[in-house]
Structure formats: structure tokens, C-alpha cells
N, C-alpha and C. Protein backbone atom coordinates (compact mmCIF):
# COMPACT_ATOMS: atom_id res chain seq x y z
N UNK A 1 -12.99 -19.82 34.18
CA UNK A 1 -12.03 -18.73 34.24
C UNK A 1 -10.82 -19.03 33.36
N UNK A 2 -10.20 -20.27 33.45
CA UNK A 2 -9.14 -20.76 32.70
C UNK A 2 -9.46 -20.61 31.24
N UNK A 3 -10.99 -20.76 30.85
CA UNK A 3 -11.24 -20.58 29.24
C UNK A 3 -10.88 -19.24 28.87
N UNK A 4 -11.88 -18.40 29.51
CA UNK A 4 -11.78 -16.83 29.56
C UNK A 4 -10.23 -16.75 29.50
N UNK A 5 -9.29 -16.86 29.90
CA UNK A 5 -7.95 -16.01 30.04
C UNK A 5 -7.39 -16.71 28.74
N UNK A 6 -7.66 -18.21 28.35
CA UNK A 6 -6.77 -19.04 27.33
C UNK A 6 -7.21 -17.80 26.16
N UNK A 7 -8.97 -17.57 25.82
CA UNK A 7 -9.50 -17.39 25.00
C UNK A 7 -8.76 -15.54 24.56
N UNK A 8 -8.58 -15.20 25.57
CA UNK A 8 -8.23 -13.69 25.21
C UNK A 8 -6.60 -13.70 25.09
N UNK A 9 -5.80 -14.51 25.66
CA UNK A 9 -4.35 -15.09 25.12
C UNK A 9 -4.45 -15.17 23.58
N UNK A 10 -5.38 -16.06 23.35
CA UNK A 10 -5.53 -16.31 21.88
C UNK A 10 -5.73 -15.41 20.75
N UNK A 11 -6.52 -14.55 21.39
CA UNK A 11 -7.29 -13.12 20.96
C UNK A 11 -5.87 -12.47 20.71
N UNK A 12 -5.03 -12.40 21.90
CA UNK A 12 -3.77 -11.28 21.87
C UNK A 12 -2.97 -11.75 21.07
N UNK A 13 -2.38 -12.92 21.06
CA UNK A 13 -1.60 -13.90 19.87
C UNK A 13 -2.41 -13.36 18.20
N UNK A 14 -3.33 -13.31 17.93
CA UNK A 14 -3.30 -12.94 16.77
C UNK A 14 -3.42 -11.39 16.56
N UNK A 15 -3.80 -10.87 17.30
CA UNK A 15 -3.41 -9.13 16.92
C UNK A 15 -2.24 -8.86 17.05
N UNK A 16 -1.33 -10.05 17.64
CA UNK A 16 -0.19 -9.21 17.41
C UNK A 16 0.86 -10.18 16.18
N UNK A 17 0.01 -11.05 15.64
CA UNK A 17 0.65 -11.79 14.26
C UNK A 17 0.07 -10.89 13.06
N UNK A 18 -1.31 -10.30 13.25
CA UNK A 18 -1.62 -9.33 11.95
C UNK A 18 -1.20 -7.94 12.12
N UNK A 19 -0.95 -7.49 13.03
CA UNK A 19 -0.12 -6.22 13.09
C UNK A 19 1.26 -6.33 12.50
N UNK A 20 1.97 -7.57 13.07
CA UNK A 20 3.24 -7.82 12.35
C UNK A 20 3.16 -7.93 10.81
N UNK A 21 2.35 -8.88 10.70
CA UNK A 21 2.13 -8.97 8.90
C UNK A 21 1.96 -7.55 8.45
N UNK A 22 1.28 -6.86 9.09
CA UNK A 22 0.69 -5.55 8.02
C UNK A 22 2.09 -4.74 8.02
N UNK A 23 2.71 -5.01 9.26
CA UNK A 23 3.96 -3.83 9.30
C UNK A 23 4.77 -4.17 8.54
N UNK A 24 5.66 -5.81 8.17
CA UNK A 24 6.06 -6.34 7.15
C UNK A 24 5.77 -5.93 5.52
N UNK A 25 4.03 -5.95 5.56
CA UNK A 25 3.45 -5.45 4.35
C UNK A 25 4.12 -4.43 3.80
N UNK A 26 4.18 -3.52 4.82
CA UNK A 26 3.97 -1.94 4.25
C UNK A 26 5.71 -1.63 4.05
N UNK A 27 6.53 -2.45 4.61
CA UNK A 27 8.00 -2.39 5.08
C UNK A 27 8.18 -3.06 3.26
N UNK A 28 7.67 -3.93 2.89
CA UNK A 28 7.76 -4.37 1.53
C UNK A 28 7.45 -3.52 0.61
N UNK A 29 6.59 -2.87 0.41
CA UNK A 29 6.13 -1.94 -0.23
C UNK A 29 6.92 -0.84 -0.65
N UNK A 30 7.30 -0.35 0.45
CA UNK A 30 8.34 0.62 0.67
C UNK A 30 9.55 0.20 -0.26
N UNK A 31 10.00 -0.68 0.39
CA UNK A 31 11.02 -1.71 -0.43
C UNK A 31 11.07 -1.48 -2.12
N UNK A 32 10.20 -2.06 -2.24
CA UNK A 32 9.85 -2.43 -3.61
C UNK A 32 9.68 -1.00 -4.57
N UNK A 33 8.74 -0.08 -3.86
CA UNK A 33 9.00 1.12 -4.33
C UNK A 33 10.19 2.03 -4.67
N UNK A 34 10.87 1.85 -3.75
CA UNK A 34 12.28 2.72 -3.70
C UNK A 34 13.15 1.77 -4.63
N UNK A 35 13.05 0.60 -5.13
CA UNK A 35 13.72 -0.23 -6.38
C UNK A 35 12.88 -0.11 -7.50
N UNK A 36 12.03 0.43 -8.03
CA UNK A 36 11.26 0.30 -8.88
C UNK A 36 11.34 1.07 -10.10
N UNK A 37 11.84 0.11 -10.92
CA UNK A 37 11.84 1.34 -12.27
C UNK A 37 11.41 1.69 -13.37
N UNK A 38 11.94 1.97 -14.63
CA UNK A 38 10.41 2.33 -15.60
C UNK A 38 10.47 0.98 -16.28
N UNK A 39 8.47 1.57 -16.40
CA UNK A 39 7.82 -0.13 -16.80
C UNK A 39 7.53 -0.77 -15.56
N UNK A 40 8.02 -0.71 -14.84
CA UNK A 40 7.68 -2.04 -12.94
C UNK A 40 6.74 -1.34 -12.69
N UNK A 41 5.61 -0.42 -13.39
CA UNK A 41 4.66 0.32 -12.18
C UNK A 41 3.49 0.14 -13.17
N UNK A 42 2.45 0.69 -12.78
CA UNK A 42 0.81 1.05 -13.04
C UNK A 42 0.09 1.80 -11.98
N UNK A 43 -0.58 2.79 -12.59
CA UNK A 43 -0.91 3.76 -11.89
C UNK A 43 -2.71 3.92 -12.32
N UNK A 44 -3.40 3.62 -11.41
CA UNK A 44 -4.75 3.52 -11.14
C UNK A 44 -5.38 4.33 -10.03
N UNK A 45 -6.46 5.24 -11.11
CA UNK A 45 -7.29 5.62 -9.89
C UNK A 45 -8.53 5.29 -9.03
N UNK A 46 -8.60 5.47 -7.92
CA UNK A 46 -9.29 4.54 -7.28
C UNK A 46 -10.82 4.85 -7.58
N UNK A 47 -11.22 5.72 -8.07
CA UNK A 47 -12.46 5.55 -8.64
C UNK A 47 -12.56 4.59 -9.73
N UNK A 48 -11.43 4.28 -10.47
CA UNK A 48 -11.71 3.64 -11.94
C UNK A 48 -11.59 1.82 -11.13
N UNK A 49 -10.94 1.87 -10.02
CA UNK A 49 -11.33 0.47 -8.73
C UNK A 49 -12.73 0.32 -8.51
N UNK A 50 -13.04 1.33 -8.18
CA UNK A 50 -14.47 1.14 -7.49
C UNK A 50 -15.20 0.79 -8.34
N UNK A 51 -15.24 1.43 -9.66
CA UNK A 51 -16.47 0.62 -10.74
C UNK A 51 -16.31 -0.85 -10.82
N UNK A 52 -15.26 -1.37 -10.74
CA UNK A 52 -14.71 -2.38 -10.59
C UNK A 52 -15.34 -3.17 -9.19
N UNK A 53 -14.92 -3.14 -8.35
CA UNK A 53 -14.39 -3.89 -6.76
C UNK A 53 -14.64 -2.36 -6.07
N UNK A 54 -15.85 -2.43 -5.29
CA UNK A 54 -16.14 -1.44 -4.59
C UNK A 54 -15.78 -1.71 -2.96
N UNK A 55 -15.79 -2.94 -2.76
CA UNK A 55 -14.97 -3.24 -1.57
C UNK A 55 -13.11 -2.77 -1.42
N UNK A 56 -12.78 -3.13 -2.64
CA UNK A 56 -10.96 -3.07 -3.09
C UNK A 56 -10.96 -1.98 -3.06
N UNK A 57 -11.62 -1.02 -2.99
CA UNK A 57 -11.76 0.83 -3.25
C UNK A 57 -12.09 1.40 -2.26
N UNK A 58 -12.94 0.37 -1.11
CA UNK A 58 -12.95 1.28 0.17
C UNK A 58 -11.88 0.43 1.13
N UNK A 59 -11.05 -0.44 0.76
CA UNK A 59 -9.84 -0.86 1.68
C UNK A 59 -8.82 0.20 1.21
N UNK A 60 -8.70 -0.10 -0.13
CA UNK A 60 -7.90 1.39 -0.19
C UNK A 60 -7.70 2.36 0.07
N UNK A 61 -9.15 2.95 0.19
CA UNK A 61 -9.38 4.61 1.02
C UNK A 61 -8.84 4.47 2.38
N UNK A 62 -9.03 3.10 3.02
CA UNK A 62 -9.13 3.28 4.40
C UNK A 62 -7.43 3.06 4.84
N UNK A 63 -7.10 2.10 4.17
CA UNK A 63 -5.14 1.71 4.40
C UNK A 63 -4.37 3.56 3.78
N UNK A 64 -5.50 4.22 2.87
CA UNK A 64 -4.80 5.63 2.47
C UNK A 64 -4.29 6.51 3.31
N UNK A 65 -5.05 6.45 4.43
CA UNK A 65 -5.49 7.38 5.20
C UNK A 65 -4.57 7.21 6.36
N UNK A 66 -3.67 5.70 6.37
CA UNK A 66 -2.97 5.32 7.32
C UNK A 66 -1.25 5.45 6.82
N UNK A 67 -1.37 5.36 5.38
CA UNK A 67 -0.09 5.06 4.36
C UNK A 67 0.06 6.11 3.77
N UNK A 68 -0.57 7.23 3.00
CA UNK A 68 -0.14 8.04 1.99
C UNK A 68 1.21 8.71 2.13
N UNK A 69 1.51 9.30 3.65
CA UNK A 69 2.96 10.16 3.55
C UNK A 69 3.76 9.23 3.30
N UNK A 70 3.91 7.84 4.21
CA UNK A 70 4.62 6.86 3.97
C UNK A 70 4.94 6.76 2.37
N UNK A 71 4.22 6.47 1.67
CA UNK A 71 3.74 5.91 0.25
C UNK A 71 4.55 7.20 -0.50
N UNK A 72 4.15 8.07 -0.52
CA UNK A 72 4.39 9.22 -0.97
C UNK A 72 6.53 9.62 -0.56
N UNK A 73 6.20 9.27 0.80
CA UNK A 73 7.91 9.63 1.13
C UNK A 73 8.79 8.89 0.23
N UNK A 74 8.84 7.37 -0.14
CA UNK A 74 9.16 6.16 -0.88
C UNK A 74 9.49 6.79 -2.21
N UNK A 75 7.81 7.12 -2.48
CA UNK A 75 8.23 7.33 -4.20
C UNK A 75 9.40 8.83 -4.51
N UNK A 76 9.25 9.55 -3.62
CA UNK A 76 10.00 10.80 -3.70
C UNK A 76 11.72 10.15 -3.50
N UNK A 77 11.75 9.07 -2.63
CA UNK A 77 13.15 8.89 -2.51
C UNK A 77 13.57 7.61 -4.13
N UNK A 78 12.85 7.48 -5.04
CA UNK A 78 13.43 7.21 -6.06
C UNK A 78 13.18 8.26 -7.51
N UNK A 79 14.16 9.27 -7.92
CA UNK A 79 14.23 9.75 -9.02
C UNK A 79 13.84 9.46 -10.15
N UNK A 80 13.97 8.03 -10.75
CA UNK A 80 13.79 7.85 -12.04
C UNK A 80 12.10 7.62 -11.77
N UNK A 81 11.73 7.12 -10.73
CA UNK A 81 10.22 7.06 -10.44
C UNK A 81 9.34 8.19 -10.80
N UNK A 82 9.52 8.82 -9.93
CA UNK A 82 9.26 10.73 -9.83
C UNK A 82 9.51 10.89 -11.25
N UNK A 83 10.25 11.01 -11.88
CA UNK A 83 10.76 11.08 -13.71
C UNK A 83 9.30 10.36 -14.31
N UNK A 84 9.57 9.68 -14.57
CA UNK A 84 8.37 8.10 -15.42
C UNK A 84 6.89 8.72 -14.91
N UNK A 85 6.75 8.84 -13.64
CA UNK A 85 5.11 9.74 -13.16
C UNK A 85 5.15 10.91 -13.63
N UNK A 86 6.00 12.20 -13.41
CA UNK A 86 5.77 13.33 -14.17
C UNK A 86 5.91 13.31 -15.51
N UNK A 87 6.16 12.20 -16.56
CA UNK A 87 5.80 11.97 -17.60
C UNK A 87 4.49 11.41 -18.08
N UNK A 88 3.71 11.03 -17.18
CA UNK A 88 2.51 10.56 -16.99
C UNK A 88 1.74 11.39 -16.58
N UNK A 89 2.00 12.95 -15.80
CA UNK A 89 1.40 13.52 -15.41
C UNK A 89 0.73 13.54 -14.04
N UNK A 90 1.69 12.62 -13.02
CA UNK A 90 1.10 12.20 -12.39
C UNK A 90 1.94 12.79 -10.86
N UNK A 91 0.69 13.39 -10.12
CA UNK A 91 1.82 14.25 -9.17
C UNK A 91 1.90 13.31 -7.62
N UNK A 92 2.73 13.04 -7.31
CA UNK A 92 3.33 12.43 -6.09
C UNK A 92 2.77 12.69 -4.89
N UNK A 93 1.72 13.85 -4.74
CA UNK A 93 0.94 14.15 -3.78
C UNK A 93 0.03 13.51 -4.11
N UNK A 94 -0.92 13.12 -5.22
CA UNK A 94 -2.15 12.50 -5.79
C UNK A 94 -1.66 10.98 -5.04
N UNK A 95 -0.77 10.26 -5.10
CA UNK A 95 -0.88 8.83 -4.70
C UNK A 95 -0.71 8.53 -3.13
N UNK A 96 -2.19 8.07 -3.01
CA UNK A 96 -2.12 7.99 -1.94
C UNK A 96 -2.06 6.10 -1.34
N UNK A 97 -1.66 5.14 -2.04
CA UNK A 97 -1.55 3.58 -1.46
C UNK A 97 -0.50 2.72 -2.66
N UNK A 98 -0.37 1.91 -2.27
CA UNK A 98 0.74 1.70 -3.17
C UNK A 98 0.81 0.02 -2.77
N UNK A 99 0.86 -1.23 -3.86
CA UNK A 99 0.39 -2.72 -3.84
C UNK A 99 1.31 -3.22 -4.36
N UNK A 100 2.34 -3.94 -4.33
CA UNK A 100 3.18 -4.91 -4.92
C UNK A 100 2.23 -5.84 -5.33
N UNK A 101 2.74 -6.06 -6.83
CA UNK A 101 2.00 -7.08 -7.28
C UNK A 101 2.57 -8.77 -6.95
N UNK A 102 2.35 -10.20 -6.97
CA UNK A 102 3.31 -11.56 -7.54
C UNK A 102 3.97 -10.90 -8.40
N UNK A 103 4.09 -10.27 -9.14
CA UNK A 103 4.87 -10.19 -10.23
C UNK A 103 6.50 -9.26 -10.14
N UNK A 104 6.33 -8.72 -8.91
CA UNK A 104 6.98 -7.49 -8.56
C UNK A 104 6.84 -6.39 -9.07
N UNK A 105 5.84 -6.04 -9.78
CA UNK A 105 5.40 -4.61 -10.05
C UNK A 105 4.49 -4.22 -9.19
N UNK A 106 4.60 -2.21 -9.21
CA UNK A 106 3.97 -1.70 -7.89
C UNK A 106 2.97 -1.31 -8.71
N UNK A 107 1.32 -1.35 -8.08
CA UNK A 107 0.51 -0.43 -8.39
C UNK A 107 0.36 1.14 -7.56
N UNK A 108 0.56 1.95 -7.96
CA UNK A 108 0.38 3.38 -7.37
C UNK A 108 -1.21 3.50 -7.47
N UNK A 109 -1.66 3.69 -6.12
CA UNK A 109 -3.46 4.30 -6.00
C UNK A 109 -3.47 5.42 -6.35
N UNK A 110 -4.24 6.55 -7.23
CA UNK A 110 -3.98 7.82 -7.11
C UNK A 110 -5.48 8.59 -6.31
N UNK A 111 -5.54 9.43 -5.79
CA UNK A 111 -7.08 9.93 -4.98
C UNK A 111 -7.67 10.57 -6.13
């Protein structure tokens, strides 16, 4: 019985260290987005991933589906951003995930 309860303690200890990380994640992201200016970005669509990394293309779809307004709210609250993408042609509803690189540049996912 003592295993059983240690073992699901243990269980609870890490869902709630990767929930924190992911919320951190996405709290960075955000971050990084709303500082980001022209030149700090790349904008990829996730089909042109998938030919690539067909796994990296369905984490994407799936973190999309959890992130896009988020993702989307970010880039709308920086101007020169929104500027640099509609020069690209690229509409702010289309991006739906968004990756800080090591380097501090953001990649924008587009659907």
C-alpha cells in the first residue's frame, strides 16, 4: 500500500512540474513575441514542417489547437510585428503556434 500511494505521489509531482514548464513555455513565448522585431522572426508553414518532421507537424497541430488565440493575441499586441507580416502577406489569423528559437528569434507556425 505504502508503494501504491509513494508511486502515484510521484506520478502527481511530475504532472505538476510539466504543466509548470509548459505554462512557463508559453508565458516565454508570449514574452518574446510582444519584443520581437523586424528580422527576429521566420514564418513557416506547417505543411512545408511536415515534409520535413512529420512528428514536429503533428505537435504543432496539436499545441495549435491549445495556443492559437493566445499566439495570435501576442502578435496583435506588437505593431511593428503586424507591419513586417503584412508585408509578407501574412495574416495574423493564419498563425496558429509560435517557438522561440536559442537564438531568440520567434518562429510563427502558419495553418
Amino acid at each position: 500500500m505504502n508503494a501504491l500511494i509513494s508511486s502515484f505521489a510521484a506520478g502527481a509531482v511530475a504532472v505538476l512540474a510539466l504543466s509548470g514548464a509548459a505554462e512557463a513555455g508559453a508565458f516565454s513565448a508570449a514574452s518574446a513575441i510582444q519584443s520581437v522585431g523586424e528580422g527576429d522572426y521566420v514564418v513557416r508553414r506547417i505543411d512545408t514542417v511536415e515534409a520535413v518532421d512529420e512528428y514536429k507537424a503533428d505537435a504543432i497541430r496539436r499545441s495549435a489547437a491549445a495556443n492559437a488565440d493566445a499566439v495570435q493575441q501576442a502578435v496583435r499586441a506588437n505593431p511593428t510585428l503586424v507591419n513586417g507580416l503584412a508585408g509578407q502577406n501574412v495574416q495574423v489569423d493564419n498563425i496558429v503556434e509560435a517557438d522561440e528559437t536559442a537564438n531568440g528569434k520567434v518562429i510563427f507556425y502558419l495553418r
